[in-house]
N, C-alpha and C. Protein backbone atom coordinates (compact mmCIF):
# COMPACT_ATOMS: atom_id res chain seq x y z
N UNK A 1 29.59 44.57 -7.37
CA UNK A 1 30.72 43.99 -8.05
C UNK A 1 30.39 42.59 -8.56
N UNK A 2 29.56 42.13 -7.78
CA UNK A 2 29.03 39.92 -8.35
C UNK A 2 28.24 40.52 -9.51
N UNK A 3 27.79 41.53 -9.54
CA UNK A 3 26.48 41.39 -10.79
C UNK A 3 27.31 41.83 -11.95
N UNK A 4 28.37 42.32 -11.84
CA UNK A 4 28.65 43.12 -12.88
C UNK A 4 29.80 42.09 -13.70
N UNK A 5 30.73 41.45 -12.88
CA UNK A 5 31.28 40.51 -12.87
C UNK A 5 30.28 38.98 -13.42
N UNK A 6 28.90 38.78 -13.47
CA UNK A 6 28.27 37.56 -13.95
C UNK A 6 27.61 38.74 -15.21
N UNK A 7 27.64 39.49 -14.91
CA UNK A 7 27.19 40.09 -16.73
C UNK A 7 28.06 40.17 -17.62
N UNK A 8 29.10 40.47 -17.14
CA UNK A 8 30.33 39.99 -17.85
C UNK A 8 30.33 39.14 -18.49
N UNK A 9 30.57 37.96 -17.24
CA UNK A 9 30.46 36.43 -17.73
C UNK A 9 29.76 35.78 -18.79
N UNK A 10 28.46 36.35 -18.49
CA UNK A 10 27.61 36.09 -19.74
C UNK A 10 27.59 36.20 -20.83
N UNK A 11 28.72 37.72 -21.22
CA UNK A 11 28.20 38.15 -22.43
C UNK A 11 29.62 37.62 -22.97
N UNK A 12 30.95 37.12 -21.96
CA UNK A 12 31.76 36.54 -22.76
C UNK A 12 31.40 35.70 -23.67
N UNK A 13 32.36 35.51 -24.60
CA UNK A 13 32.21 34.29 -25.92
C UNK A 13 33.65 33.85 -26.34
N UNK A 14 34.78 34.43 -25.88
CA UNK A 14 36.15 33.75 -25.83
C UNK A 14 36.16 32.43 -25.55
N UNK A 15 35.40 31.75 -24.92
CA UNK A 15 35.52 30.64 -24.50
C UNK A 15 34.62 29.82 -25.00
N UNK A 16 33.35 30.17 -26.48
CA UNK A 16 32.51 29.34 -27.05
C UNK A 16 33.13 28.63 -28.34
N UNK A 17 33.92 29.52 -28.96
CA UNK A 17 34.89 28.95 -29.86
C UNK A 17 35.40 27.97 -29.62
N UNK A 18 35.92 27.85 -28.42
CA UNK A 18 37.06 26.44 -27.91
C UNK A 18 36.34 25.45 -28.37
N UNK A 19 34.89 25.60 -27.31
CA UNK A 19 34.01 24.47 -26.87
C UNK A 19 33.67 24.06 -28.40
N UNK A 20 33.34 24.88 -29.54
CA UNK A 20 32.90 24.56 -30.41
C UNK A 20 33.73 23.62 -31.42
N UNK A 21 35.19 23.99 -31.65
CA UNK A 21 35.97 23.11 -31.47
C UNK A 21 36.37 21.74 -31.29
N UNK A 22 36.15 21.74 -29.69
CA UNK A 22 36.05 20.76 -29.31
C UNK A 22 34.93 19.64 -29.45
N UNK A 23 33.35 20.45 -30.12
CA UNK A 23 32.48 19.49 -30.54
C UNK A 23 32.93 19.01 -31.89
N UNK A 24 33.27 19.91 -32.27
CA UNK A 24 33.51 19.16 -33.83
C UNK A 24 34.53 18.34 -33.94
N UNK A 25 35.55 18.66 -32.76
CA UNK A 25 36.87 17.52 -33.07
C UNK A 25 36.08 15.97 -32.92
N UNK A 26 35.08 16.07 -31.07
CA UNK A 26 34.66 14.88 -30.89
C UNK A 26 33.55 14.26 -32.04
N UNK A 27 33.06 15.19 -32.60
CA UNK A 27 32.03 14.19 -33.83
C UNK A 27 32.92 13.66 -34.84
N UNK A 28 33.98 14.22 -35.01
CA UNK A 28 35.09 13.76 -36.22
C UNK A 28 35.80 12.54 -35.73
N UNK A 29 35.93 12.51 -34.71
CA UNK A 29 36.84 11.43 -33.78
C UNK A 29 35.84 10.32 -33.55
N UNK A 30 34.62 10.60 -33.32
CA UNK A 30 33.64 9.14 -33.67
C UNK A 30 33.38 8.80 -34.61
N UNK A 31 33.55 9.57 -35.54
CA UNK A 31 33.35 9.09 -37.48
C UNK A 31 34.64 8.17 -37.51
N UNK A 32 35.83 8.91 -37.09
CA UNK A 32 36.46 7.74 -37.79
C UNK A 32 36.50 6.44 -36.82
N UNK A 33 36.19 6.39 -35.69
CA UNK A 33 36.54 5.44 -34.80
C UNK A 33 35.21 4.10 -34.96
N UNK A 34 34.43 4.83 -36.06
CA UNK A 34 33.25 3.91 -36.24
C UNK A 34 33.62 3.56 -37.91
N UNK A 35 34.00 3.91 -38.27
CA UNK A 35 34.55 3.86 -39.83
C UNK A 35 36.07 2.44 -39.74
N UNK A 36 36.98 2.86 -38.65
CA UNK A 36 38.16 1.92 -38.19
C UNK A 36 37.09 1.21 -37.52
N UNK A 37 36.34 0.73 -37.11
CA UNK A 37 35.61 -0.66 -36.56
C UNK A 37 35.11 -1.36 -37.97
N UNK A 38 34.25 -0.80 -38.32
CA UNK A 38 33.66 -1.45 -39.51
C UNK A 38 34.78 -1.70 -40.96
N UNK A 39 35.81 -1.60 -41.13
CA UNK A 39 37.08 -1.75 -41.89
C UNK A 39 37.29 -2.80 -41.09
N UNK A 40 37.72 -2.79 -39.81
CA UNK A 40 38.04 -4.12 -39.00
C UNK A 40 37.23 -5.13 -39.00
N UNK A 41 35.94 -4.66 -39.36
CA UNK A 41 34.99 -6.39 -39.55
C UNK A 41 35.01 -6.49 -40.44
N UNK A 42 35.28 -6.03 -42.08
CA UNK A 42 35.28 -6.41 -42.92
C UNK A 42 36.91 -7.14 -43.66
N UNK A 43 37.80 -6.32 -42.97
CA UNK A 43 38.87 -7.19 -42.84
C UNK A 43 39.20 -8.47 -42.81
N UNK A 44 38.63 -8.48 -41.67
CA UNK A 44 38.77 -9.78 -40.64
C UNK A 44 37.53 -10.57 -40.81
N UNK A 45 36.19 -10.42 -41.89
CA UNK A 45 35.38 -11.18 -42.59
C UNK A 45 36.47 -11.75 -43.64
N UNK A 46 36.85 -10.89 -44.92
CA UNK A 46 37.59 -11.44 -45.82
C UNK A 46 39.11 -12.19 -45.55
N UNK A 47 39.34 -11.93 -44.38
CA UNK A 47 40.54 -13.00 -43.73
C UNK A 47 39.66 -14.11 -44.00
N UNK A 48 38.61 -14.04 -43.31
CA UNK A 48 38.24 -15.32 -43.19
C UNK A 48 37.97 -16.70 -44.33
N UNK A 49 37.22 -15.63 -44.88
CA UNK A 49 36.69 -16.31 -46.71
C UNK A 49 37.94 -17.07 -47.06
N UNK A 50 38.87 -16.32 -46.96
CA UNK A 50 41.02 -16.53 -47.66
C UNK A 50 41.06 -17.66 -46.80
N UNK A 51 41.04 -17.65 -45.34
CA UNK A 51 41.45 -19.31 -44.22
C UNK A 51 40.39 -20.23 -45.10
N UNK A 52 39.00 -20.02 -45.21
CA UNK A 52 37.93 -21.40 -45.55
C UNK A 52 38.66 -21.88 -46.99
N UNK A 53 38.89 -20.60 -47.68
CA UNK A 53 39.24 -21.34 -49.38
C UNK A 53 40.45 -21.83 -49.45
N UNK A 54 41.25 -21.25 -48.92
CA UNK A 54 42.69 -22.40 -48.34
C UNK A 54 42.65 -23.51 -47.92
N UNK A 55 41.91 -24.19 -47.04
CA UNK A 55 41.78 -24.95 -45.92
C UNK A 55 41.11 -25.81 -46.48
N UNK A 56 39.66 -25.48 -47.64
CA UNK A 56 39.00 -26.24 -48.55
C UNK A 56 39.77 -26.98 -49.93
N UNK A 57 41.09 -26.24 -50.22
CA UNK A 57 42.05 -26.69 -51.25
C UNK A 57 43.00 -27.60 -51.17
N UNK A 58 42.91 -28.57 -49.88
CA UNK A 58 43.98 -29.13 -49.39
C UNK A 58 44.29 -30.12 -50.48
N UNK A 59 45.65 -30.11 -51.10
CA UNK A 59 46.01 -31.18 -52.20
C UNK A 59 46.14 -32.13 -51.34
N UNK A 60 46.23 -33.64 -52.25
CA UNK A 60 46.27 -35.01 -51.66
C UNK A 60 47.83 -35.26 -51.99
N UNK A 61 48.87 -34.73 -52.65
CA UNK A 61 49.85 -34.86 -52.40
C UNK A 61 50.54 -35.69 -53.14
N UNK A 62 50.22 -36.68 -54.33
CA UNK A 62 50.44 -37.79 -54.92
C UNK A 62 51.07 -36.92 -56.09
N UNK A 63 50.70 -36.15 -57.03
CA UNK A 63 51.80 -35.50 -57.93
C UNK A 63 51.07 -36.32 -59.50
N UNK A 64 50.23 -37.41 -59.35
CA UNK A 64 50.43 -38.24 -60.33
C UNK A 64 49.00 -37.41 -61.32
N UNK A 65 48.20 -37.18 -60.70
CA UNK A 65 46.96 -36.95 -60.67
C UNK A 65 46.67 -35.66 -61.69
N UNK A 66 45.66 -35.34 -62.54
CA UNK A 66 45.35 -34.21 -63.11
C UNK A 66 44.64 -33.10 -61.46
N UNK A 67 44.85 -31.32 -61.98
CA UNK A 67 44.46 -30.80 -61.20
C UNK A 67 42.39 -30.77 -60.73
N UNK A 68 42.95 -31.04 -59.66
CA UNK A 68 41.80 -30.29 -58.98
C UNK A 68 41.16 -28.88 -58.78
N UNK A 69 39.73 -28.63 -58.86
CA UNK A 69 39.26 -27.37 -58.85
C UNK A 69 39.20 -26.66 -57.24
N UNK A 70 39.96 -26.13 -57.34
CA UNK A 70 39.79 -25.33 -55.70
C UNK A 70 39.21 -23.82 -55.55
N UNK A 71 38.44 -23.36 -55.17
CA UNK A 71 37.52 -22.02 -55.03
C UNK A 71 37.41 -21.52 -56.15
N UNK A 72 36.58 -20.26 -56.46
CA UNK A 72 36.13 -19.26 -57.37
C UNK A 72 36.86 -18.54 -57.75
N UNK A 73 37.03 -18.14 -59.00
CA UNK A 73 37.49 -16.54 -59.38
C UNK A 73 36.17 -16.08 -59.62
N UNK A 74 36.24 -14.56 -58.88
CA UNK A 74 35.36 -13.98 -59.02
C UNK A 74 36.00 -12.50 -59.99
């Protein structure tokens, strides 16, 4: 009855589908979770560029004055 019952076992495949499944969900689920990191550093690079060129534009406040050049158009 064990041998016939692990030959069984073996030759099942109901249960390779799942697994297979489940590999492809997890390779899909690290694509994007590496795709949402690298969006987040580039984000949060170009935040940054926006704080320096702000922060570099500070008017002097007098009103009297012709304008000043503050950052690039690109």
């Amino acid at each position: 009855m064990t041998m016939t019952f692990v030959k069984t076992f073996l030759r099942d495949e109901n249960g390779a589908s799942a697994a297979e499944y489940a590999l492809i969900l997890a390779v899909v689920g690290a694509g994007i979770a590496i795709a949402a990191f690298n969006l987040g550093e580039a984000v949060s690079e170009s935040i940054g560029a926006a704080e320096t060129t702000i922060d570099n534009c500070k008017s002097n406040g007098t009103g009297t004055g012709t304008a000043g050049t503050c950052g690039t158009t690109a």
